[in-house]
PDB file of N, CA and C in Angstrom:
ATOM      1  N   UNK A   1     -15.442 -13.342  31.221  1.00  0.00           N
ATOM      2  CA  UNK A   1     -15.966 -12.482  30.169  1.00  0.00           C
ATOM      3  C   UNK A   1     -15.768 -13.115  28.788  1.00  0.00           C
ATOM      4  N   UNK A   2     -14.768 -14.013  28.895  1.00  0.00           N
ATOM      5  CA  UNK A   2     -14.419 -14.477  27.264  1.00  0.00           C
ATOM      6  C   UNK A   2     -15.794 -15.625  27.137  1.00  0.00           C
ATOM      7  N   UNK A   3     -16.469 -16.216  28.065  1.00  0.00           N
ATOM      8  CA  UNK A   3     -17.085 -17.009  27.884  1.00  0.00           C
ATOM      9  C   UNK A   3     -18.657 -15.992  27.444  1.00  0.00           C
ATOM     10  N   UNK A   4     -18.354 -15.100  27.566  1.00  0.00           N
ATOM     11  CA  UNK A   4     -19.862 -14.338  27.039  1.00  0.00           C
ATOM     12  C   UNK A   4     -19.791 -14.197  25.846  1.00  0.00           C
ATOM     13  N   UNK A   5     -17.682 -13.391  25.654  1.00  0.00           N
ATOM     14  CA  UNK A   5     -17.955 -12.743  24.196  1.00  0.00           C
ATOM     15  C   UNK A   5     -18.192 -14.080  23.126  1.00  0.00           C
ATOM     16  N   UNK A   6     -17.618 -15.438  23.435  1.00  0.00           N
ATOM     17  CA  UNK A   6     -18.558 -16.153  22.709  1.00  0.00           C
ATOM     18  C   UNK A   6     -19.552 -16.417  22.599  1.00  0.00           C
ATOM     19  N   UNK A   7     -19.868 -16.620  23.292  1.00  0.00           N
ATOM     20  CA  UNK A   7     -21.791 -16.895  23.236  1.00  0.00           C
ATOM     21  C   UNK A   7     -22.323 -15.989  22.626  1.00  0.00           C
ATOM     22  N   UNK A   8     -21.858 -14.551  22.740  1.00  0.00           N
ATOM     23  CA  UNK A   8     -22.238 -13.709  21.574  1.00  0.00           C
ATOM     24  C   UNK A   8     -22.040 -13.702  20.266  1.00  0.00           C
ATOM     25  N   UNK A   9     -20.816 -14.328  20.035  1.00  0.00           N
ATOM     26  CA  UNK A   9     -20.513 -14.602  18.622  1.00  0.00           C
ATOM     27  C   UNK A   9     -21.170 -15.401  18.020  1.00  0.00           C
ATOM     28  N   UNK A  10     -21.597 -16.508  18.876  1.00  0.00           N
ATOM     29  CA  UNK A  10     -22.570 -17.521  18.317  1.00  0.00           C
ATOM     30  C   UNK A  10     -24.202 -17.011  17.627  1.00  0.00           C
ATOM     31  N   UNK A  11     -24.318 -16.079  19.128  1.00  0.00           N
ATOM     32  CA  UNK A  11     -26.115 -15.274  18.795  1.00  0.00           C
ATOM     33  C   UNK A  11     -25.918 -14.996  17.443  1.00  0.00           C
ATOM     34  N   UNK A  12     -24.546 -14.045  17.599  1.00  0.00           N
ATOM     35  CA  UNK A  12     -24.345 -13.098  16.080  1.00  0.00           C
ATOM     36  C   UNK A  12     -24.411 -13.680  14.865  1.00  0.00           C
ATOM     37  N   UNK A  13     -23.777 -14.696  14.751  1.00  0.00           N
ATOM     38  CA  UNK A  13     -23.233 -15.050  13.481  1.00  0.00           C
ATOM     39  C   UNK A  13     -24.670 -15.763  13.462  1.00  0.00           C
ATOM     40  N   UNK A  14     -25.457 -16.317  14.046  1.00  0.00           N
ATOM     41  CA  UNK A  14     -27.320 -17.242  13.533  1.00  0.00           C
ATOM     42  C   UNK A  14     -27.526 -15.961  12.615  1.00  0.00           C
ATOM     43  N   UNK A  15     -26.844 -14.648  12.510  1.00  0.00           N
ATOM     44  CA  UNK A  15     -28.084 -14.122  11.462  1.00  0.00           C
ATOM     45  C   UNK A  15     -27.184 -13.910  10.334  1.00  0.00           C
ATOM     46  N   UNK A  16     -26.120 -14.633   9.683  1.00  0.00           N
ATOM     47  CA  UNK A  16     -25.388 -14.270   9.117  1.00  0.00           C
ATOM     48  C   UNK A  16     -25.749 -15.866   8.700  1.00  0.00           C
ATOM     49  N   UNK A  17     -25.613 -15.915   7.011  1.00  0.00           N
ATOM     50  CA  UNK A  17     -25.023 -17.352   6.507  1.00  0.00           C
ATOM     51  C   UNK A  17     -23.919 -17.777   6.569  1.00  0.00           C
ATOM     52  N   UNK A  18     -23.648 -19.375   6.344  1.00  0.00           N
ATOM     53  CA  UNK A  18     -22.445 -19.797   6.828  1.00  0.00           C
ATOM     54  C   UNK A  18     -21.115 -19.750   6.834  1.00  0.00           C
ATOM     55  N   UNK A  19     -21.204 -18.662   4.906  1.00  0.00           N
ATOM     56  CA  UNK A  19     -20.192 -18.474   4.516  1.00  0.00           C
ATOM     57  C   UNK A  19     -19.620 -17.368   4.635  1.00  0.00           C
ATOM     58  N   UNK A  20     -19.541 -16.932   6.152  1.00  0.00           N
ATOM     59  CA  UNK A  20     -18.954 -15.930   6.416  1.00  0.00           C
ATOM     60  C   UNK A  20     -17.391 -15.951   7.068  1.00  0.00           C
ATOM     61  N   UNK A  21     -16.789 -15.146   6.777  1.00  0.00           N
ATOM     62  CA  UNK A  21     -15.231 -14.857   7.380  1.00  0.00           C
ATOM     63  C   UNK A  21     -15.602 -13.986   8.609  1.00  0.00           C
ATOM     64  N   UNK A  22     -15.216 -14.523  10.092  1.00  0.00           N
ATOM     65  CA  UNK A  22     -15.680 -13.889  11.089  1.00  0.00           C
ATOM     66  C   UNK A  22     -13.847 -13.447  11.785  1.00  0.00           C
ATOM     67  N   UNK A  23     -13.714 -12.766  13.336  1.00  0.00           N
ATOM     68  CA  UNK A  23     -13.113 -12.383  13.524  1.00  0.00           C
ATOM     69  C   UNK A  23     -13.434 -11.636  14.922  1.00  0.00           C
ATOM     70  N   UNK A  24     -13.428 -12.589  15.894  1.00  0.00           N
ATOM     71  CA  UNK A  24     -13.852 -12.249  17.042  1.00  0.00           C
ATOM     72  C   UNK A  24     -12.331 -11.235  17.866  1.00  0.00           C
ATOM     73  N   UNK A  25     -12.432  -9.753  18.315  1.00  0.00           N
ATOM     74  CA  UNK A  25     -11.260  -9.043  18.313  1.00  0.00           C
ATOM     75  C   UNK A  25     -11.483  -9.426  19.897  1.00  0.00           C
ATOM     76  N   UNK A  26     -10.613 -10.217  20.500  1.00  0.00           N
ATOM     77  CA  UNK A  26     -10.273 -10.134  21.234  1.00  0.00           C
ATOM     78  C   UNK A  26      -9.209  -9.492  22.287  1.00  0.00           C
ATOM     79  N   UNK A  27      -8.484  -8.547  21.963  1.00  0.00           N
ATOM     80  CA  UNK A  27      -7.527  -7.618  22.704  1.00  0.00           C
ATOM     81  C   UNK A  27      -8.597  -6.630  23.053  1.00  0.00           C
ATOM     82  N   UNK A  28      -9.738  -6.522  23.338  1.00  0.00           N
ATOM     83  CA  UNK A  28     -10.565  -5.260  23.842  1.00  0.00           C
ATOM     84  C   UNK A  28     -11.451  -5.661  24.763  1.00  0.00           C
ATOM     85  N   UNK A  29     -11.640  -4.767  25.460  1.00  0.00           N
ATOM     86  CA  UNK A  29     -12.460  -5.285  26.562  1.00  0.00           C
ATOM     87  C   UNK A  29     -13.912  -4.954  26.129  1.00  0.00           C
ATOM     88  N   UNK A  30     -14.003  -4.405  25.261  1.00  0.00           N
ATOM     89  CA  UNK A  30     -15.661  -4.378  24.699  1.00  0.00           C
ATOM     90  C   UNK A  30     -15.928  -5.898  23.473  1.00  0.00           C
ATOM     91  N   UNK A  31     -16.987  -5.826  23.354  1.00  0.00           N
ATOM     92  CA  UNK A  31     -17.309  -7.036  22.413  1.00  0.00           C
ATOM     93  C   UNK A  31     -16.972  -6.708  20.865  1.00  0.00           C
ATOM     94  N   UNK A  32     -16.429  -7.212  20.109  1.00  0.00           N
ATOM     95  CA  UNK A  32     -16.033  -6.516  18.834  1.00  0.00           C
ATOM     96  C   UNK A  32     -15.778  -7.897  17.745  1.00  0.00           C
ATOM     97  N   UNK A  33     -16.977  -7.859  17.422  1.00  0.00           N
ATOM     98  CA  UNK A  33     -16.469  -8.905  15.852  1.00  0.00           C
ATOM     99  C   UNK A  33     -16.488  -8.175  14.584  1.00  0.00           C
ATOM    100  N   UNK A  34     -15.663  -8.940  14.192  1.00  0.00           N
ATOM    101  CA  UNK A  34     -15.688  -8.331  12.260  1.00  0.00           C
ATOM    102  C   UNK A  34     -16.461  -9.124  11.511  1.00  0.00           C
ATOM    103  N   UNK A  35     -17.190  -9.307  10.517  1.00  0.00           N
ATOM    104  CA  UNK A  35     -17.899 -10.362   9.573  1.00  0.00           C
ATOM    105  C   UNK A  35     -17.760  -9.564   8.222  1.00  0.00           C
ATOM    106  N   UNK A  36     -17.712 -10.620   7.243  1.00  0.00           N
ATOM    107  CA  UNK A  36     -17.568 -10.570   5.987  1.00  0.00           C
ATOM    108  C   UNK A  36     -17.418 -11.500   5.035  1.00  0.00           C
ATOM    109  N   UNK A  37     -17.988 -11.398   3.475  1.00  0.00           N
ATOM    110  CA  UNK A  37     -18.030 -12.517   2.854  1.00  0.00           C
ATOM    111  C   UNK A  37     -18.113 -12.559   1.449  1.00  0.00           C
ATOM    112  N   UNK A  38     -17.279 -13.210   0.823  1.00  0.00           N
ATOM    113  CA  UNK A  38     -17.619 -13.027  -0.829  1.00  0.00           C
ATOM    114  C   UNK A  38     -18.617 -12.412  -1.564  1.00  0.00           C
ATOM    115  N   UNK A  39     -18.666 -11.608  -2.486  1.00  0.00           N
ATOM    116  CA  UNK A  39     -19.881 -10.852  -3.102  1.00  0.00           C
ATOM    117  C   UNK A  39     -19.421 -11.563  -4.605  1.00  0.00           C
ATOM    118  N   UNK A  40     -20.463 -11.354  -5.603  1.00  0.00           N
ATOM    119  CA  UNK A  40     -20.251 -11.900  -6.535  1.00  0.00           C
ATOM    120  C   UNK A  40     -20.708 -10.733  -7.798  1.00  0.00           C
ATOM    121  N   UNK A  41     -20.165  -9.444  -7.414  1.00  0.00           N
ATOM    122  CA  UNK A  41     -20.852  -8.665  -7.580  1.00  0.00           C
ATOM    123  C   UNK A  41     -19.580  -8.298  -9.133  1.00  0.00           C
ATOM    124  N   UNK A  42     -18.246  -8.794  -8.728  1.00  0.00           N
ATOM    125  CA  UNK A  42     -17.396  -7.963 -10.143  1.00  0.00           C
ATOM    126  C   UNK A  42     -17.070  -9.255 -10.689  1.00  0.00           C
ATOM    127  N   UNK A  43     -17.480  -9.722 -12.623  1.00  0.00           N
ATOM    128  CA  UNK A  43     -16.634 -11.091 -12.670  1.00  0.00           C
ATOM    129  C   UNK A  43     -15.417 -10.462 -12.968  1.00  0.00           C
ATOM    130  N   UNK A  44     -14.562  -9.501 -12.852  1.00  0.00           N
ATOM    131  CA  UNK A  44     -13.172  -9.417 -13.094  1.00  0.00           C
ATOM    132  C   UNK A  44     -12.606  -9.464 -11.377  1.00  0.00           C
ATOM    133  N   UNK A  45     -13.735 -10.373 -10.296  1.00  0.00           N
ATOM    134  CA  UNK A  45     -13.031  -9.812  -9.451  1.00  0.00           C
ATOM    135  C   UNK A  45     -13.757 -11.205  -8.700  1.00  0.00           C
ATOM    136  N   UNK A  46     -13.818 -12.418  -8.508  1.00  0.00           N
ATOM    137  CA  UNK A  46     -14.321 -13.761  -7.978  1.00  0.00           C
ATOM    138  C   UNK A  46     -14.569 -13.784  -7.147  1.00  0.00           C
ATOM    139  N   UNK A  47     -13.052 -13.040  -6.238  1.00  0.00           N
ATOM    140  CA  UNK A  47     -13.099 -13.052  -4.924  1.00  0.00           C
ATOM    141  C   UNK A  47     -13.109 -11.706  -3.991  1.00  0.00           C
ATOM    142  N   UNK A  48     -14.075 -10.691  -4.680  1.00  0.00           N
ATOM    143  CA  UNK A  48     -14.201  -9.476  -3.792  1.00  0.00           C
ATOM    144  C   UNK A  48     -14.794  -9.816  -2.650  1.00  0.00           C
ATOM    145  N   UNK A  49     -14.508  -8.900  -1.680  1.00  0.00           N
ATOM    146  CA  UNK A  49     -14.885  -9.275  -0.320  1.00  0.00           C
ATOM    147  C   UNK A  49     -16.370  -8.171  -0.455  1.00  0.00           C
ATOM    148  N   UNK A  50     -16.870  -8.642   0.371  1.00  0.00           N
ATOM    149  CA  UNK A  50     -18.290  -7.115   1.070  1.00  0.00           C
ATOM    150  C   UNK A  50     -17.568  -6.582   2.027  1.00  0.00           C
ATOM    151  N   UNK A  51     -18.064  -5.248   2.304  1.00  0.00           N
ATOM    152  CA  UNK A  51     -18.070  -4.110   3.242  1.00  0.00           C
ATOM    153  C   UNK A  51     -18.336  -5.151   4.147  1.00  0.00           C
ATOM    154  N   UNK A  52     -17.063  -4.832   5.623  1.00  0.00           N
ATOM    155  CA  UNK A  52     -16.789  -5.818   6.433  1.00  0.00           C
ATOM    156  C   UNK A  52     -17.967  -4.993   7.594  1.00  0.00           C
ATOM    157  N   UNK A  53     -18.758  -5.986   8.163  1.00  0.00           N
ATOM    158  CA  UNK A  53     -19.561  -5.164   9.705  1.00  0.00           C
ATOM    159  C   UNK A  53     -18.664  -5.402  10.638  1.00  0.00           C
ATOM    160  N   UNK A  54     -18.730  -4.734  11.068  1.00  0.00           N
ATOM    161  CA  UNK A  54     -17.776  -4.474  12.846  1.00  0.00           C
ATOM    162  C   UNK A  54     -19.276  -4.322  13.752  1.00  0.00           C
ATOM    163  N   UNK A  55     -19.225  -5.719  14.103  1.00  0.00           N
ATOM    164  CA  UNK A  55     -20.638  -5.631  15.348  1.00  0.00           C
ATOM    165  C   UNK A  55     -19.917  -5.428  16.801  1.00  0.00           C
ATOM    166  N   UNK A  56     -20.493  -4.342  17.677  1.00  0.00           N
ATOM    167  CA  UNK A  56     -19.575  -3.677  18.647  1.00  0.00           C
ATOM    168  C   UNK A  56     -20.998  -3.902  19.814  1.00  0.00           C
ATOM    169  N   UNK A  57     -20.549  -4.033  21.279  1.00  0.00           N
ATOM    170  CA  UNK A  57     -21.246  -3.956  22.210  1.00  0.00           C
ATOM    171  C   UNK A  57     -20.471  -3.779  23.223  1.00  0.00           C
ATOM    172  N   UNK A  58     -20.817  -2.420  23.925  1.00  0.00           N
ATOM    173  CA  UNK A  58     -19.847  -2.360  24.803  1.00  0.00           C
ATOM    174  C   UNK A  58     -19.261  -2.589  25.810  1.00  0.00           C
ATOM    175  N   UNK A  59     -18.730  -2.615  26.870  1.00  0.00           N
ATOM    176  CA  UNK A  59     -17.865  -3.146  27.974  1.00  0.00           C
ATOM    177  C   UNK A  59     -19.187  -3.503  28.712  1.00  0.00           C
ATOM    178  N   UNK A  60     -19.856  -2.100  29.238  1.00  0.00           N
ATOM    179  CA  UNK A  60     -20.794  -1.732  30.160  1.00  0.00           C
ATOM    180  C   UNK A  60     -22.111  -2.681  30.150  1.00  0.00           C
ATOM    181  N   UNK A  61     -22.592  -2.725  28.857  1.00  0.00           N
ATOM    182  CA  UNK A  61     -22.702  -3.364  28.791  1.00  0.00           C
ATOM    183  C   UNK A  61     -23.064  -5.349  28.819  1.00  0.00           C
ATOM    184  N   UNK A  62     -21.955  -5.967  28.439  1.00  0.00           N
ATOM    185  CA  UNK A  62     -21.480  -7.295  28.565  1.00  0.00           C
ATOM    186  C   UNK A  62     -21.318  -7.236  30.143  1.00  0.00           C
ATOM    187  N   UNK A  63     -20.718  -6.381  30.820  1.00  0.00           N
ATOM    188  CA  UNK A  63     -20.926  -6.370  32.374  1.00  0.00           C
ATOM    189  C   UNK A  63     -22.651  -6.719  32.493  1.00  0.00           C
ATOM    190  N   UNK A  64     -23.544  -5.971  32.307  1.00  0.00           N
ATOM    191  CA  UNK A  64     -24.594  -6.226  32.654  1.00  0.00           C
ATOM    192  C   UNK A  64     -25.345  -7.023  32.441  1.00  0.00           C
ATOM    193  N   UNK A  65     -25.095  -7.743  30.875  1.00  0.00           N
ATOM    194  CA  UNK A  65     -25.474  -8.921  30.730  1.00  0.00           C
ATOM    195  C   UNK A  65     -25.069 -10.273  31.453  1.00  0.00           C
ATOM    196  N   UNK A  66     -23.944 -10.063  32.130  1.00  0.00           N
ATOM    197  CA  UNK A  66     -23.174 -11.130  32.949  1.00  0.00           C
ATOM    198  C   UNK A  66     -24.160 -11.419  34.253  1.00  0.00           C
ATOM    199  N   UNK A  67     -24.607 -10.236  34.950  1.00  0.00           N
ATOM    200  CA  UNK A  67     -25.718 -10.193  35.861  1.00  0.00           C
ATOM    201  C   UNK A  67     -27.055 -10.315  35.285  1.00  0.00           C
ATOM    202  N   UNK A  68     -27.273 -10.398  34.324  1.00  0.00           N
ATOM    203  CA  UNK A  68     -29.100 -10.803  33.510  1.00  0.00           C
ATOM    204  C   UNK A  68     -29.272 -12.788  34.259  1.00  0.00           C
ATOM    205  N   UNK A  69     -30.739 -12.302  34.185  1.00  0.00           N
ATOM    206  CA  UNK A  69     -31.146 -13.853  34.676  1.00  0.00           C
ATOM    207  C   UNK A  69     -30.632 -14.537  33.086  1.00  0.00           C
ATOM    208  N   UNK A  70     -31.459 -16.055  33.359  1.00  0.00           N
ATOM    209  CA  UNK A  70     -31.046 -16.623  32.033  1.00  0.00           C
ATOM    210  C   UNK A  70     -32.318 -16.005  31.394  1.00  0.00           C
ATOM    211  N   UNK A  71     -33.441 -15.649  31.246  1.00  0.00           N
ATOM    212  CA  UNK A  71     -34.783 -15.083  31.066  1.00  0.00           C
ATOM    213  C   UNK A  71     -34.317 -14.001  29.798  1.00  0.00           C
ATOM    214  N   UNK A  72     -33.614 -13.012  31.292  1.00  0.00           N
ATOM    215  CA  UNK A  72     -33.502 -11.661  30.673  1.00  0.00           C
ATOM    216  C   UNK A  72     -31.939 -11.870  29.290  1.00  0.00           C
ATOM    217  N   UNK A  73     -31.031 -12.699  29.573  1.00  0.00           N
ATOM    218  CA  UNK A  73     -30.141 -13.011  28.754  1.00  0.00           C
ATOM    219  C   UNK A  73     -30.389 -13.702  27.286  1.00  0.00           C
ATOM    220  N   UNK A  74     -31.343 -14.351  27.355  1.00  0.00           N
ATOM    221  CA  UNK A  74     -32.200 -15.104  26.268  1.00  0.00           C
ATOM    222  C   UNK A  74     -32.779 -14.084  25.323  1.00  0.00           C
ATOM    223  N   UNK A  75     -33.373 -12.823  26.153  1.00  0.00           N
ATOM    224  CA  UNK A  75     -34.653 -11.790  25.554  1.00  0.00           C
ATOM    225  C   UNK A  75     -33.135 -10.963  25.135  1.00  0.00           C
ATOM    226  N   UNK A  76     -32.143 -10.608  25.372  1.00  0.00           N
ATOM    227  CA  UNK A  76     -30.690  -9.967  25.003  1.00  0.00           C
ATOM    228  C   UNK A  76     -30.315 -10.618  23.465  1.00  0.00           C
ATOM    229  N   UNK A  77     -30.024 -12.166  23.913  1.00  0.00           N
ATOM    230  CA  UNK A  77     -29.784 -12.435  22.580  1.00  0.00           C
ATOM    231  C   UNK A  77     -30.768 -12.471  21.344  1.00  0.00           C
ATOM    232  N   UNK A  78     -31.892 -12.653  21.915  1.00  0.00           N
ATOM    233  CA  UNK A  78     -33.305 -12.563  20.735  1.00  0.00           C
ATOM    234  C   UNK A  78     -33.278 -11.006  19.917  1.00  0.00           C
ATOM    235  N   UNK A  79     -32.839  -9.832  20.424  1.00  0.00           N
ATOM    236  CA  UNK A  79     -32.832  -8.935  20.205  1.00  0.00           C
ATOM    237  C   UNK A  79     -31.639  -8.481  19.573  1.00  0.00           C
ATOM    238  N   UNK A  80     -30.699  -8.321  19.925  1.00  0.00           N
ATOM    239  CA  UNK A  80     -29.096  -8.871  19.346  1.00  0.00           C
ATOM    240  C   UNK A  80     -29.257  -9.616  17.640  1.00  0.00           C
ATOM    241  N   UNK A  81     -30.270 -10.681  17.642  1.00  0.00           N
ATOM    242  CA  UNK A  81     -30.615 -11.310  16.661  1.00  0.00           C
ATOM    243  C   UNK A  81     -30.891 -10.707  15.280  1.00  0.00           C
ATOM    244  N   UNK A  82     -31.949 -10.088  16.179  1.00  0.00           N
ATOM    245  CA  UNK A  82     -33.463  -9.123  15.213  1.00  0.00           C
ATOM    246  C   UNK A  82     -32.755  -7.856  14.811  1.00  0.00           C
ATOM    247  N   UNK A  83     -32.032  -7.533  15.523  1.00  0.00           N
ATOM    248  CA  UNK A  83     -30.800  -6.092  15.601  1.00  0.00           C
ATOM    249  C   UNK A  83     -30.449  -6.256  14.072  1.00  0.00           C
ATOM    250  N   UNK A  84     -29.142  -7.714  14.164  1.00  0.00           N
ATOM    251  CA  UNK A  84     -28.983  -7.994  13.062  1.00  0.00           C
ATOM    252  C   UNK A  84     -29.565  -8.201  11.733  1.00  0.00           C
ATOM    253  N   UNK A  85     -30.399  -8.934  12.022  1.00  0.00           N
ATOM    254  CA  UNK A  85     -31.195  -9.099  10.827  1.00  0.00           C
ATOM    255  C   UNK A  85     -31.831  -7.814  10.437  1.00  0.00           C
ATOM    256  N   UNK A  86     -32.363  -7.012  10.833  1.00  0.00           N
ATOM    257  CA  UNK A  86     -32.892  -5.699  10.327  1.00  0.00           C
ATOM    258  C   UNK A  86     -32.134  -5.120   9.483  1.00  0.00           C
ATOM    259  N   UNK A  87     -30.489  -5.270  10.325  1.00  0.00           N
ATOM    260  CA  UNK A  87     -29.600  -4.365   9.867  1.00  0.00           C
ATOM    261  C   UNK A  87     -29.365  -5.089   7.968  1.00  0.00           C
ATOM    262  N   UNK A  88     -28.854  -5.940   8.308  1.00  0.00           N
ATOM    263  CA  UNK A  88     -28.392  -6.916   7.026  1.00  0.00           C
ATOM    264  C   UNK A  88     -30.024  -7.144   5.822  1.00  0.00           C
ATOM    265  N   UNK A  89     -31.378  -6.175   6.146  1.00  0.00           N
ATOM    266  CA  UNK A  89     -32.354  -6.022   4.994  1.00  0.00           C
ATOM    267  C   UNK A  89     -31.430  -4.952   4.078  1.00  0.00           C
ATOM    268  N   UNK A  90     -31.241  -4.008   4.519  1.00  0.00           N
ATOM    269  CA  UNK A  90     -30.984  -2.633   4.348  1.00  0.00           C
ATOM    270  C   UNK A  90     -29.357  -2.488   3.928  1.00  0.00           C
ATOM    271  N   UNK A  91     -28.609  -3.622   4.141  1.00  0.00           N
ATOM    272  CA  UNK A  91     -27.298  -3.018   4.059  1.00  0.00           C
ATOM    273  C   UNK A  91     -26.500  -3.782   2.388  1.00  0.00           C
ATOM    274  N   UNK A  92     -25.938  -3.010   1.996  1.00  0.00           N
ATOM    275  CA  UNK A  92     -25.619  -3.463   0.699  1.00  0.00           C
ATOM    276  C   UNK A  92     -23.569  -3.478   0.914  1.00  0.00           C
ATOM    277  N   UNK A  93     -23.434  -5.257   0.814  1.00  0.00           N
ATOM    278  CA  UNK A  93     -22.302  -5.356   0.960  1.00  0.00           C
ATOM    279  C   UNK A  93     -21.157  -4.794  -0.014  1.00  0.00           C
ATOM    280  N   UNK A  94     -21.736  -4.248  -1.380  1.00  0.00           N
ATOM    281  CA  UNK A  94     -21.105  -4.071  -2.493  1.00  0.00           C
ATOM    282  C   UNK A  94     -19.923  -2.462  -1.990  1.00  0.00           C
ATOM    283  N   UNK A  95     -19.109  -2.369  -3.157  1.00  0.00           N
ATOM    284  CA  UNK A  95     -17.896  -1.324  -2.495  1.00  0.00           C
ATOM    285  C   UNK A  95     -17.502  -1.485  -3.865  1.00  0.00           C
ATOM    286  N   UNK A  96     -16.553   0.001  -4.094  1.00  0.00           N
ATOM    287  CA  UNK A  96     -15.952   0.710  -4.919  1.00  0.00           C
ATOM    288  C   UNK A  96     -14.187   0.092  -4.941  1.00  0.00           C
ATOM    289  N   UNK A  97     -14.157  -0.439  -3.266  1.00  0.00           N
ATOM    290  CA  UNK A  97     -12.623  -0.319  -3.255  1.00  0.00           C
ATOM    291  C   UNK A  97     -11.881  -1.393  -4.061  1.00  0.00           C
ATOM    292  N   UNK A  98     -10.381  -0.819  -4.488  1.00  0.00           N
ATOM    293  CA  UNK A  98      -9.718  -1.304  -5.649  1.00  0.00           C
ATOM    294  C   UNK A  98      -9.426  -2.831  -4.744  1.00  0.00           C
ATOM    295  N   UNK A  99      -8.934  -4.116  -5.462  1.00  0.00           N
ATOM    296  CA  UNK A  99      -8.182  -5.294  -4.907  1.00  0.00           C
ATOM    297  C   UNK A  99      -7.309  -5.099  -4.134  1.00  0.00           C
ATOM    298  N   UNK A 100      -6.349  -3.928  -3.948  1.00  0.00           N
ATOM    299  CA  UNK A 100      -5.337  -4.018  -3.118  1.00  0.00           C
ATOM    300  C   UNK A 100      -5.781  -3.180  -2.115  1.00  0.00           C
ATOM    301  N   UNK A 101      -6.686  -2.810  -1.873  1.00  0.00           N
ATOM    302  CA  UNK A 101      -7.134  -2.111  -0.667  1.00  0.00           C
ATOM    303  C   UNK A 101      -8.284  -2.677   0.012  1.00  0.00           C
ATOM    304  N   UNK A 102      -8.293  -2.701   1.268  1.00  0.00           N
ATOM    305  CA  UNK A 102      -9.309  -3.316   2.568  1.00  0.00           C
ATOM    306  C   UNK A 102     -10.299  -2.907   2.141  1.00  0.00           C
ATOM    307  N   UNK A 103     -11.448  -3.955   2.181  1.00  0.00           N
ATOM    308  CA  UNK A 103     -12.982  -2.968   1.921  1.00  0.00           C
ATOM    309  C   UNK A 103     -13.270  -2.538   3.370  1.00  0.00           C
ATOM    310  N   UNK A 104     -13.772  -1.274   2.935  1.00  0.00           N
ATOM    311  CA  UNK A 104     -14.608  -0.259   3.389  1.00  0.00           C
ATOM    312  C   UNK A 104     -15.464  -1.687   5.083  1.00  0.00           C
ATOM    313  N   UNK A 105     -15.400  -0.060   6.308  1.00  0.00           N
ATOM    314  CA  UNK A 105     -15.664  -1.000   7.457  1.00  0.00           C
ATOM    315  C   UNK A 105     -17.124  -0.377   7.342  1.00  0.00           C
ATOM    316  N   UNK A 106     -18.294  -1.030   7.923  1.00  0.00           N
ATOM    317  CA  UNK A 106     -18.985  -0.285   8.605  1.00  0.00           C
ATOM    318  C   UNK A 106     -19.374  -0.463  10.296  1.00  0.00           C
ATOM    319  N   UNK A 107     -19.322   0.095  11.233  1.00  0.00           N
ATOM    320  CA  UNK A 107     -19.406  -0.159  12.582  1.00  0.00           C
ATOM    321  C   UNK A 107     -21.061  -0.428  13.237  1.00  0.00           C
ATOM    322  N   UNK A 108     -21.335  -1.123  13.422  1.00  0.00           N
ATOM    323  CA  UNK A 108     -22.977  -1.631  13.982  1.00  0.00           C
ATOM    324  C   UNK A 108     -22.876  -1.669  15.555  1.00  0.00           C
ATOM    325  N   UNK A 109     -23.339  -0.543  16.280  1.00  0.00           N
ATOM    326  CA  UNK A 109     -23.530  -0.749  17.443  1.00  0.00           C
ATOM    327  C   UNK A 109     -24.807  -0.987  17.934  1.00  0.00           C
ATOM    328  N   UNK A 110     -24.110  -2.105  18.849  1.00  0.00           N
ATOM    329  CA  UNK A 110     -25.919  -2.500  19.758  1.00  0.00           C
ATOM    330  C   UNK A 110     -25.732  -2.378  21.078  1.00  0.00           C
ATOM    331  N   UNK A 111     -26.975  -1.095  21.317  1.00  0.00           N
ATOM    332  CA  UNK A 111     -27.619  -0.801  22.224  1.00  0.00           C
ATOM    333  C   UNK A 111     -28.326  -0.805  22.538  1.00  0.00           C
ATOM    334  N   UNK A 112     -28.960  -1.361  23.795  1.00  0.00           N
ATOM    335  CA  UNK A 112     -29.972  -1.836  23.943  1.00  0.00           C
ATOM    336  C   UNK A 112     -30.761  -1.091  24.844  1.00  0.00           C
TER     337      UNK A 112
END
């Protein structure tokens, strides 16, 4: 299974630029990365982070993709892709929260 949840991380992160801080959670048996990345949004603030995505797919899932041909696993990650990218037109990494506090999560589940 660890050899999927990478390969997913890989799909994932193609829709993300390079300069992202990733965070593949491995203690779960569902798929769970974190991503996030400098905004340049406060100059009293260089290094604010963006609203971190938590891309989630679940157990049930990654089970079933384990049984997909390579066909149907290919048309998984193409979609997985497009998932992302849709999501990241629409989503605005910017946040309120002070320097000493975690920015703000948001959770992205893909279901397919």
């Amino acid at each position: 299974m660890q050899a999927i949840k990478e390969h997913l991380k890989n799909v994932a992160l193609s829709a993300f630029d390079n300069n992202v801080q990733k965070k593949l959670c491995e203690q779960f048996d569902y798929f769970c990365l974190e991503v996030l990345w400098k905004i340049a949004t406060d100059p009293k603030r260089p290094n604010k982070r963006s609203k971190t995505i938590k891309i989630i797919i679940s157990e049930e899932r990654l089970d079933d993709y384990a049984n997909l041909s390579s066909a149907s696993q290919k048309d998984f990650d193409d979609k997985l892709t497009s998932f992302l990218k849709h999501r990241l037109d629409s989503f605005n990494p910017d946040h309120q929260a002070n320097y000493d506090q975690l920015p703000p999560v948001e959770d992205w589940h893909f279901i397919l």
